[in-house]
Protein backbone atom coordinates (compact mmCIF):
# COMPACT_ATOMS: atom_id res chain seq x y z
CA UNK A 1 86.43 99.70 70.85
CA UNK A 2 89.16 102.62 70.40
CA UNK A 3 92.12 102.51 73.16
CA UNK A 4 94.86 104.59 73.68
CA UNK A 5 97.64 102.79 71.94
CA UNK A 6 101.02 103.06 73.74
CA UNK A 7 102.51 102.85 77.28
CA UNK A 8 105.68 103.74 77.92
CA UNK A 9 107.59 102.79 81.03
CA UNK A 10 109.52 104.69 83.33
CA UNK A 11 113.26 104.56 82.64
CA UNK A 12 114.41 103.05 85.73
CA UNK A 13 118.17 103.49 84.48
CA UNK A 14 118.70 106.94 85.20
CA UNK A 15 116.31 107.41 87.70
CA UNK A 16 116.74 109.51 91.08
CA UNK A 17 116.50 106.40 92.69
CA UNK A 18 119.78 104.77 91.38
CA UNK A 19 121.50 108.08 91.66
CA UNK A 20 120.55 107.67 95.42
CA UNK A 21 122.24 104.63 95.69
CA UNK A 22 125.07 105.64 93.64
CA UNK A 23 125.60 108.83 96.36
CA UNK A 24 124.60 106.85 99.19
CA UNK A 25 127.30 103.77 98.16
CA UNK A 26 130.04 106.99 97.19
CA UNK A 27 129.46 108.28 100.63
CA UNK A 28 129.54 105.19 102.55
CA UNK A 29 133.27 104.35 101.12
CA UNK A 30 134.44 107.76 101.63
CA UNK A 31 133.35 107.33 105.57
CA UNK A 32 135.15 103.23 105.63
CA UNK A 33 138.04 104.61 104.19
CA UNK A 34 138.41 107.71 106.55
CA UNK A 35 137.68 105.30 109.54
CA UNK A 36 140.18 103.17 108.31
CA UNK A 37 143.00 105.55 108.23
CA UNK A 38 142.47 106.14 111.94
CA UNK A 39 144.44 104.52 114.62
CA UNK A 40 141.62 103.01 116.33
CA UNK A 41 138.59 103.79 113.38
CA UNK A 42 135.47 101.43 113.50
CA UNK A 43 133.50 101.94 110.46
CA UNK A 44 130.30 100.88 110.67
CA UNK A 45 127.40 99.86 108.08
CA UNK A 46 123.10 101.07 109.29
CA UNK A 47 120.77 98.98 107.68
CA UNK A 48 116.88 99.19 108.05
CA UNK A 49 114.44 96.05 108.01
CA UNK A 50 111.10 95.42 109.04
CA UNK A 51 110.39 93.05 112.09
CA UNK A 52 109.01 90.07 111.17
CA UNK A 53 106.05 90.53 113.56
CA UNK A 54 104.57 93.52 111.92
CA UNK A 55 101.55 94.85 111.75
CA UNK A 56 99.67 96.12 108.64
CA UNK A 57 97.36 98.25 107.58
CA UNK A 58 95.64 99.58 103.66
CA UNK A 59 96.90 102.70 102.32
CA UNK A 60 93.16 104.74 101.41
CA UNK A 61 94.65 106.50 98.88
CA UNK A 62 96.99 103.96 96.55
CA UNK A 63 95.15 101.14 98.02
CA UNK A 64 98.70 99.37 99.05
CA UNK A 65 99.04 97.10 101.46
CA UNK A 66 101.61 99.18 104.52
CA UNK A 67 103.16 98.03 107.19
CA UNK A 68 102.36 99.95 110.58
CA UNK A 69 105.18 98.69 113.24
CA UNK A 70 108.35 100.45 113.53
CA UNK A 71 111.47 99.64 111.74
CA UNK A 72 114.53 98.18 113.50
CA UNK A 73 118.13 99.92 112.77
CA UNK A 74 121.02 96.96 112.63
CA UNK A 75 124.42 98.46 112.66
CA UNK A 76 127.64 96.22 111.38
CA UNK A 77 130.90 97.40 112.20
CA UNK A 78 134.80 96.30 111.21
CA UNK A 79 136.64 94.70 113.37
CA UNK A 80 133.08 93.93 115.14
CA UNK A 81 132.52 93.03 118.56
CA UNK A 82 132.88 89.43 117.11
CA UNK A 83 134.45 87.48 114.46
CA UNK A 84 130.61 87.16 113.42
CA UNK A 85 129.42 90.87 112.78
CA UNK A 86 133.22 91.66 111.48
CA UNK A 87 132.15 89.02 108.75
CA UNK A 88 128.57 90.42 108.27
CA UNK A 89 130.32 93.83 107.42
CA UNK A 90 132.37 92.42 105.02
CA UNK A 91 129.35 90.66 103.00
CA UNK A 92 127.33 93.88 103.15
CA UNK A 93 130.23 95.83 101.90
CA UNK A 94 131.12 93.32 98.98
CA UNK A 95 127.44 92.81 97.80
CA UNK A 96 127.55 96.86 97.46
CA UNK A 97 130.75 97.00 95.87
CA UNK A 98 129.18 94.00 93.22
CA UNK A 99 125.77 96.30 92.93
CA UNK A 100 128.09 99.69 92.42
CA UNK A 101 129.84 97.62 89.44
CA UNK A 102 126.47 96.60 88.03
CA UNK A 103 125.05 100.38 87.77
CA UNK A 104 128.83 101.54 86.24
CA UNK A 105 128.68 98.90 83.93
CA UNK A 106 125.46 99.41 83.08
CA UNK A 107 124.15 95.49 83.59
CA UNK A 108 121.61 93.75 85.49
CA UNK A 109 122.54 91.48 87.83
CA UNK A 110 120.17 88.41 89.56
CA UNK A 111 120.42 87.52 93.39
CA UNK A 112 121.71 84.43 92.36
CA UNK A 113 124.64 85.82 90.58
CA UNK A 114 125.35 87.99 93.32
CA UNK A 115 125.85 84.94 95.31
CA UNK A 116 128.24 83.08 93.11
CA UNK A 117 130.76 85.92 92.84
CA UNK A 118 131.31 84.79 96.52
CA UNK A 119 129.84 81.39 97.24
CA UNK A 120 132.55 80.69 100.05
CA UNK A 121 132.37 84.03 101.65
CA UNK A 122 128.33 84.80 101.98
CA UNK A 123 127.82 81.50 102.86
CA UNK A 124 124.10 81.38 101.73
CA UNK A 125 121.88 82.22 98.83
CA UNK A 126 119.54 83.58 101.49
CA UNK A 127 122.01 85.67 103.43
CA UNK A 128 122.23 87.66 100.48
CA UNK A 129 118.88 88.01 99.21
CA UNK A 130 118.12 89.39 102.91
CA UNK A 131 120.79 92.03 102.68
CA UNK A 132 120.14 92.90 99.03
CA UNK A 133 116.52 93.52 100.34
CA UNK A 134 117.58 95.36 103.28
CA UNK A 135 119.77 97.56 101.21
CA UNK A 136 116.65 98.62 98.85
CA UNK A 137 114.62 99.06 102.38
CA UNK A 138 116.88 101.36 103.52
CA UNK A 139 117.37 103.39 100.64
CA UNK A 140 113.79 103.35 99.98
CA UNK A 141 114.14 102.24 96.04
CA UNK A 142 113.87 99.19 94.55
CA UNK A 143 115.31 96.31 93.10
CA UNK A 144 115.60 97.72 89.67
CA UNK A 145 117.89 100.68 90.90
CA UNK A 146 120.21 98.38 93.01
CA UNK A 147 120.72 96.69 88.92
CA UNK A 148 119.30 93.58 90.73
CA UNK A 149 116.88 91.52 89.17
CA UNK A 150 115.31 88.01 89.93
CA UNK A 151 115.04 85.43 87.21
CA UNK A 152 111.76 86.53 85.24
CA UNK A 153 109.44 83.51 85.32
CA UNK A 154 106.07 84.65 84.70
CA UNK A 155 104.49 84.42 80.73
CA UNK A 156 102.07 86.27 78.80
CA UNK A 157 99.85 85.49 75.60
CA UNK A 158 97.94 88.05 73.46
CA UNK A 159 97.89 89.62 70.32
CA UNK A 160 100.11 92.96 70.96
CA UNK A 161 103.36 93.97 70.24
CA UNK A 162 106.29 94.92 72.87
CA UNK A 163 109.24 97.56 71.27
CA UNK A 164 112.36 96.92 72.85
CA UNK A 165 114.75 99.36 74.33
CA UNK A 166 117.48 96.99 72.04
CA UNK A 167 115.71 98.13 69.19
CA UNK A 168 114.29 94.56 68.71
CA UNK A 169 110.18 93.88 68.45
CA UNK A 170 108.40 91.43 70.12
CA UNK A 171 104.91 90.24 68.14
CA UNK A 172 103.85 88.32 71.33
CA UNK A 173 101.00 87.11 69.35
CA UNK A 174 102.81 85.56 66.71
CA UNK A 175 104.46 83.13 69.63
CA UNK A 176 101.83 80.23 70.36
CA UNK A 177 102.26 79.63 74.00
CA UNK A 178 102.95 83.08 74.75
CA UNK A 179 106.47 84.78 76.36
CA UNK A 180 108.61 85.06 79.08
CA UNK A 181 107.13 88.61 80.60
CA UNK A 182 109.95 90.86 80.15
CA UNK A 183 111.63 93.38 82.82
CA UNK A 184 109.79 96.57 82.36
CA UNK A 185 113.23 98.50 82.51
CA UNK A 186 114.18 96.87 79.10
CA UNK A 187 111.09 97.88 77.29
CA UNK A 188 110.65 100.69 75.32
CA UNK A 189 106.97 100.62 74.65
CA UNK A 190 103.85 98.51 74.43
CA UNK A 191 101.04 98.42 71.57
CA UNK A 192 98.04 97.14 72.95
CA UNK A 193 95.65 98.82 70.95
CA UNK A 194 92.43 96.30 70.21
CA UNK A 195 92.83 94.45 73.29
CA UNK A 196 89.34 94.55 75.51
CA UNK A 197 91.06 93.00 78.81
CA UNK A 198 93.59 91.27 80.44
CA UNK A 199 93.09 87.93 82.44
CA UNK A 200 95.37 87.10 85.62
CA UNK A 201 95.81 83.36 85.91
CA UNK A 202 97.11 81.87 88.79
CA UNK A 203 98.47 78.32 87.24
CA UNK A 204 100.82 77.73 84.48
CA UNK A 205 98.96 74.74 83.54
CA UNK A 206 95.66 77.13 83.16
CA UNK A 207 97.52 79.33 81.15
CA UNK A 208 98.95 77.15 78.71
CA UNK A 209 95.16 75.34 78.25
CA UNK A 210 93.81 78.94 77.52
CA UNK A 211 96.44 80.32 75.44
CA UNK A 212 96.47 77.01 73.84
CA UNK A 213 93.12 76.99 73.01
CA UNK A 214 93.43 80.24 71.28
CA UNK A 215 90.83 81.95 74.16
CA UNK A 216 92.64 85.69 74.23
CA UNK A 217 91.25 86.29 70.55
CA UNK A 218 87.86 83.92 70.46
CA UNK A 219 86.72 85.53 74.27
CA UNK A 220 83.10 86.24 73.40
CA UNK A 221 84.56 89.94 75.65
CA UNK A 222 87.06 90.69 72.39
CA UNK A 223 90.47 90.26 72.30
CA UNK A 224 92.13 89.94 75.28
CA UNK A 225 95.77 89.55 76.97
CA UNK A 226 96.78 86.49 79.43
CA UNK A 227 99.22 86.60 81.82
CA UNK A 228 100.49 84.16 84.47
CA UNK A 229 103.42 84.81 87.35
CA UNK A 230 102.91 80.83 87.79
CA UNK A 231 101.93 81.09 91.45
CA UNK A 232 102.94 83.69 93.59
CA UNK A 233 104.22 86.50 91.18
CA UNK A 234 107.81 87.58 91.08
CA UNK A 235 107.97 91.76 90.60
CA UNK A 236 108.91 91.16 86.99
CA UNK A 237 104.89 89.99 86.74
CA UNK A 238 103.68 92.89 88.92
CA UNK A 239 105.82 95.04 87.39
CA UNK A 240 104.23 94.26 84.01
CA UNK A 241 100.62 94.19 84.95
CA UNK A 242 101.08 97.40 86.96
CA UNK A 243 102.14 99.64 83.70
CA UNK A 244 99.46 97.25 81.25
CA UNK A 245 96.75 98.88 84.33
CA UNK A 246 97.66 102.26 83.05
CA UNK A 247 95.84 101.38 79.64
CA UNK A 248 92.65 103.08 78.96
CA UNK A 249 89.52 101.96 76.41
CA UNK A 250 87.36 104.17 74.94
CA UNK A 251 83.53 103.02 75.57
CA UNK A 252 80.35 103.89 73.17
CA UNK A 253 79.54 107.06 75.09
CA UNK A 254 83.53 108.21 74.00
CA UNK A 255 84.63 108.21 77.50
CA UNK A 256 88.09 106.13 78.59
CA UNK A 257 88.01 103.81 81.00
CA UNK A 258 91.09 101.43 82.71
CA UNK A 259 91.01 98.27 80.95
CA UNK A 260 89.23 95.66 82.77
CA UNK A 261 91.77 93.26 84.14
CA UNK A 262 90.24 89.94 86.22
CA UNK A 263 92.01 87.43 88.27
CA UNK A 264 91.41 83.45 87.90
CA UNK A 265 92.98 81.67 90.92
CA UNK A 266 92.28 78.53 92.89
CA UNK A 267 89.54 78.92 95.58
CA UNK A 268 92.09 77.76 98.60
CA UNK A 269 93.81 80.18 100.88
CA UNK A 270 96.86 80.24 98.49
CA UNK A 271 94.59 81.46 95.61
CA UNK A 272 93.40 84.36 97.67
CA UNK A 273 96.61 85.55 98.99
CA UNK A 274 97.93 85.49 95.62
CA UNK A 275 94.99 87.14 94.65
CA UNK A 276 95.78 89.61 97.25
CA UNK A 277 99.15 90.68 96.24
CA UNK A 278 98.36 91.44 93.05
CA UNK A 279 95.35 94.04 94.00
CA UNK A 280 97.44 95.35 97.28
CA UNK A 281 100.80 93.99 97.58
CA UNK A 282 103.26 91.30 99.71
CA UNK A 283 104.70 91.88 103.16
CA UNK A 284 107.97 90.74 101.55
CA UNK A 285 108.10 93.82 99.52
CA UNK A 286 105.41 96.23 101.55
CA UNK A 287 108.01 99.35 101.25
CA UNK A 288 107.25 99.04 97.33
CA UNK A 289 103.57 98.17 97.09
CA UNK A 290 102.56 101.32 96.24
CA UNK A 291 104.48 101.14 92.99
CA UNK A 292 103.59 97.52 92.45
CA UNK A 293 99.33 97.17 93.03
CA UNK A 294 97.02 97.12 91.05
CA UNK A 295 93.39 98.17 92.17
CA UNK A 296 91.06 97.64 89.96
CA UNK A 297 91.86 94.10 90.08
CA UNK A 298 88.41 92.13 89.52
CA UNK A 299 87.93 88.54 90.67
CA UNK A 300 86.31 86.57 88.28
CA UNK A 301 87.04 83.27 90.54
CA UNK A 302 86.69 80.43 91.71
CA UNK A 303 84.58 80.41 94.16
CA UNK A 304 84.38 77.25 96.10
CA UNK A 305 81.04 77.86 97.41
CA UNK A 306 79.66 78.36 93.41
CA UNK A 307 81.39 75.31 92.96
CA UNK A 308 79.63 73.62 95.91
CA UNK A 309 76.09 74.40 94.30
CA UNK A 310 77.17 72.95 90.89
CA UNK A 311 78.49 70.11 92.07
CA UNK A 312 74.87 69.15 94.01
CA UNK A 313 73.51 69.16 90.26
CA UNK A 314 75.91 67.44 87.90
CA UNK A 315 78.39 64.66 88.38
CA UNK A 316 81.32 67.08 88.37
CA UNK A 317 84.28 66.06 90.50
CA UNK A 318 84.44 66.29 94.15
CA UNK A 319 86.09 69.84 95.91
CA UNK A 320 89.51 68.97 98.12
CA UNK A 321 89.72 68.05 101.51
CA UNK A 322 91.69 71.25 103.35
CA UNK A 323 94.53 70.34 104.63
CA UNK A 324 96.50 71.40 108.20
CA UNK A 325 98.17 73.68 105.92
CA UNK A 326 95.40 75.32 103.95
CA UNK A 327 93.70 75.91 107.62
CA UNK A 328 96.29 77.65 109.53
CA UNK A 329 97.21 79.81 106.71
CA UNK A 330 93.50 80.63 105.90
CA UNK A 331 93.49 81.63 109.67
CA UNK A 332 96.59 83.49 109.66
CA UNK A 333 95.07 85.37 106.91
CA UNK A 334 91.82 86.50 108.24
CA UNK A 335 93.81 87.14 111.38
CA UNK A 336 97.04 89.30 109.54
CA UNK A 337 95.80 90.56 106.33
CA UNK A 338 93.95 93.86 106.48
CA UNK A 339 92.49 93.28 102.35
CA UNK A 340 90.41 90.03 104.88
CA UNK A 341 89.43 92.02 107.76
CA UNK A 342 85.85 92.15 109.17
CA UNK A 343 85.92 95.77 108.16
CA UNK A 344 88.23 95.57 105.57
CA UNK A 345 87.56 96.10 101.54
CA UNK A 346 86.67 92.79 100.48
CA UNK A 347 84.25 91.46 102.17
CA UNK A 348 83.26 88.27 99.47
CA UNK A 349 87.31 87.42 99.67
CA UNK A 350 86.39 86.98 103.34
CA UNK A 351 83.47 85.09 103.26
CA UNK A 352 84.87 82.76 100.57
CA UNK A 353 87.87 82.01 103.21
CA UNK A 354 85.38 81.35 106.35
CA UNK A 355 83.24 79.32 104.10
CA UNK A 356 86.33 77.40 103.36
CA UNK A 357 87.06 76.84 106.91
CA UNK A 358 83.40 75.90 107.72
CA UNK A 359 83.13 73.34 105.06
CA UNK A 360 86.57 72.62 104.98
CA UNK A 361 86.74 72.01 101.28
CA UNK A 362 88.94 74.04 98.56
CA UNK A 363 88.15 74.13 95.04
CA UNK A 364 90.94 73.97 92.00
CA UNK A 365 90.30 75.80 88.78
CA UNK A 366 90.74 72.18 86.96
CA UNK A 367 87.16 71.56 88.09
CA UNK A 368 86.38 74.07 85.34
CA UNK A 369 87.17 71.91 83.13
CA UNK A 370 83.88 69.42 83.60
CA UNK A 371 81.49 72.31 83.33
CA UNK A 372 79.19 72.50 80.35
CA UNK A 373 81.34 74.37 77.89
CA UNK A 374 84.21 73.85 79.65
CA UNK A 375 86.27 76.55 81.09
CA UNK A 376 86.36 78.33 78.19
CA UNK A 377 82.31 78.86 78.03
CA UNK A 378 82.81 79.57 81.90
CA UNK A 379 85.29 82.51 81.98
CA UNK A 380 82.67 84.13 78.64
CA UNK A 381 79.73 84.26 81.17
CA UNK A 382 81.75 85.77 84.31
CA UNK A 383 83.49 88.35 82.17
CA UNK A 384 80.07 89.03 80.19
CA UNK A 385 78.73 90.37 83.56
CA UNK A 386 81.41 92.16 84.85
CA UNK A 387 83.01 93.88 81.08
């Protein structure tokens, strides 16, 4: 199967975005300092965030998840009407100060070492991850042009090669239990020519069994890639599995198709919202999931109520109990999330949560593991059908 051989990502370092913030942070000093040389000058810092109550909706055309309520404006100012919001000006002015030095020097830095320059001052690690998010709300950009990155944790397995913007190569197949995914603004490009498809796992564990096991290259589908954000995915995994979505194969009839990517959670109400934000995006970053989905996304399980069936005919483990937990959010869900409405665009991901919450049982993918064939044999027949 030909494919088109290399991606190359957007250079994020000289983007119009981080000359936005650069212009935006230029202006905003030039206003504190003329405020300050008045006699009685109050400068002031606007920041935009979303309520915590909103309401969301799908975008038709990118197939992001939006939100649909209003944004509210919170204004700091120095003195302050209080000791408190004199204080909240000062952190919001230091963490832009630390994020001008970052895009200057030309370094990335994490939310957590944001914090540390200032442990005493900001008070909390949280504090500041709120502000550094409000600051990319408001400026409409993201992370990556603040120079602000979160500690990568997701991995990936296959047998293709990343080119560093360092000049340094990455064989990621040549590393057994696969790599720390890499931020997209440090690579250069990516040769994935010969892989067939890429396989979104939701557990570490799972991925470390299949990658173990030697699965992306013996996949009765061809060679394939595996990737894991090890739970909920950080934007270093989305980022990554957004630009691998832009890959195209080359079928018999010679005409170039996406490469099929599939998704492997848990069959539990945390499986499917993960599931969720990688096809249409988080609420904690909705201003970016446009940038960040990936749509053609294609659930290859579990399905609790397949498991239900199979377990009536073999002596395969029993599902899980729901818990309080697992309920409410599974409610929450069907209640919140557009991608589970009753007219929404996935109707099975729907059904597979009410049938949850009717049986109350959950399935884990380690129940795979029992099948005939084992996992392995079970992820060849679901991807035969859908390839």
């Amino acid at each position: 199967m030909e494919s088109r051989k290399n991606l190359f990502p957007k250079d994020a370092s000289c983007s119009p975005d981080q000359d936005r913030v650069v212009e935006y942070i230029n202006r905003l000093l030039l206003s504190i300092i003329e405020e300050l040389s008045k006699p009685h000058g109050t400068p002031s810092i606007s920041m935009k965030r979303r309520s915590n109550h909103s309401g969301y909706n799908l975008n038709l055309r990118t197939g992001a998840l939006e939100s649909s309520d209003e944004v509210r404006t919170y204004t700091y100012s120095w003195p302050g009407k209080s000791a408190q919001e004199g204080w909240r000006f000062g952190v919001l002015t230091r963490i832009l100060g630390l994020i001008s030095e970052a895009i200057k020097g030309g370094f990335i830095s994490s939310k957590r070492d944001i914090f540390y320059q200032d442990p005493v001052y900001f008070g909390s690690q949280r504090l500041v991850d709120r502000y550094i998010d409000d600051i990319a709300f408001t400026l409409d950009v993201s992370r990556a042009a603040l120079h602000v990155a979160a500690a990568a944790k997701g991995a990936i397995g296959g047998n293709f090669s990343i080119t560093m913007k360092s000049g340094s190569s990455i064989q990621v197949g040549a590393c057994t239990e696969g790599i720390v995914i890499p931020r997209i603004h440090e690579v250069k490009e990516i040769d994935i020519s010969g892989i067939s498809w890429i396989l979104v796992i939701e557990k570490e564990a799972v991925f470390h069994r299949l990658i173990t096991s030697g699965y992306h290259n013996a996949s009765a589908a061809g060679s394939g890639i595996l990737l894991t954000g090890k739970g909920y995915p950080d934007l270093s995994s989305r980022e990554f599995l957004r630009l691998l979505s832009r890959h195209e194969v080359c079928n018999s009839k010679m005409i170039f198709n996406p490469l099929p990517i599939f998704i492997l959670v848990d069959s539990d109400p945390d499986g499917m919202a993960i599931m969720s934000t990688y096809k249409y995006g988080s609420m904690a970053q909705v201003h970016r999931n446009a940038d960040l989905n990936v749509p053609s996304i294609q659930w290859v399980g579990l399905q609790a109520s397949e498991m239900m069936s199979a377990a009536s005919h073999t002596n395969m483990p029993s599902l899980v109990p729901m818990s309080q937990h697992d309920r409410k959010k599974a409610e929450a869900m069907l209640k919140r999330n557009p991608s589970f409405a009753e007219d929404g665009p996935e109707p099975a991901w729907r059904k597979e949560l009410q049938s949850m919450l009717v049986m109350n049982l959950k399935a884990e993918l380690e129940i795979l593991y029992e099948l005939d064939g084992g996992m392995e044999g079970w992820l060849d027949r679901k991807m035969s059908k859908l390839c």
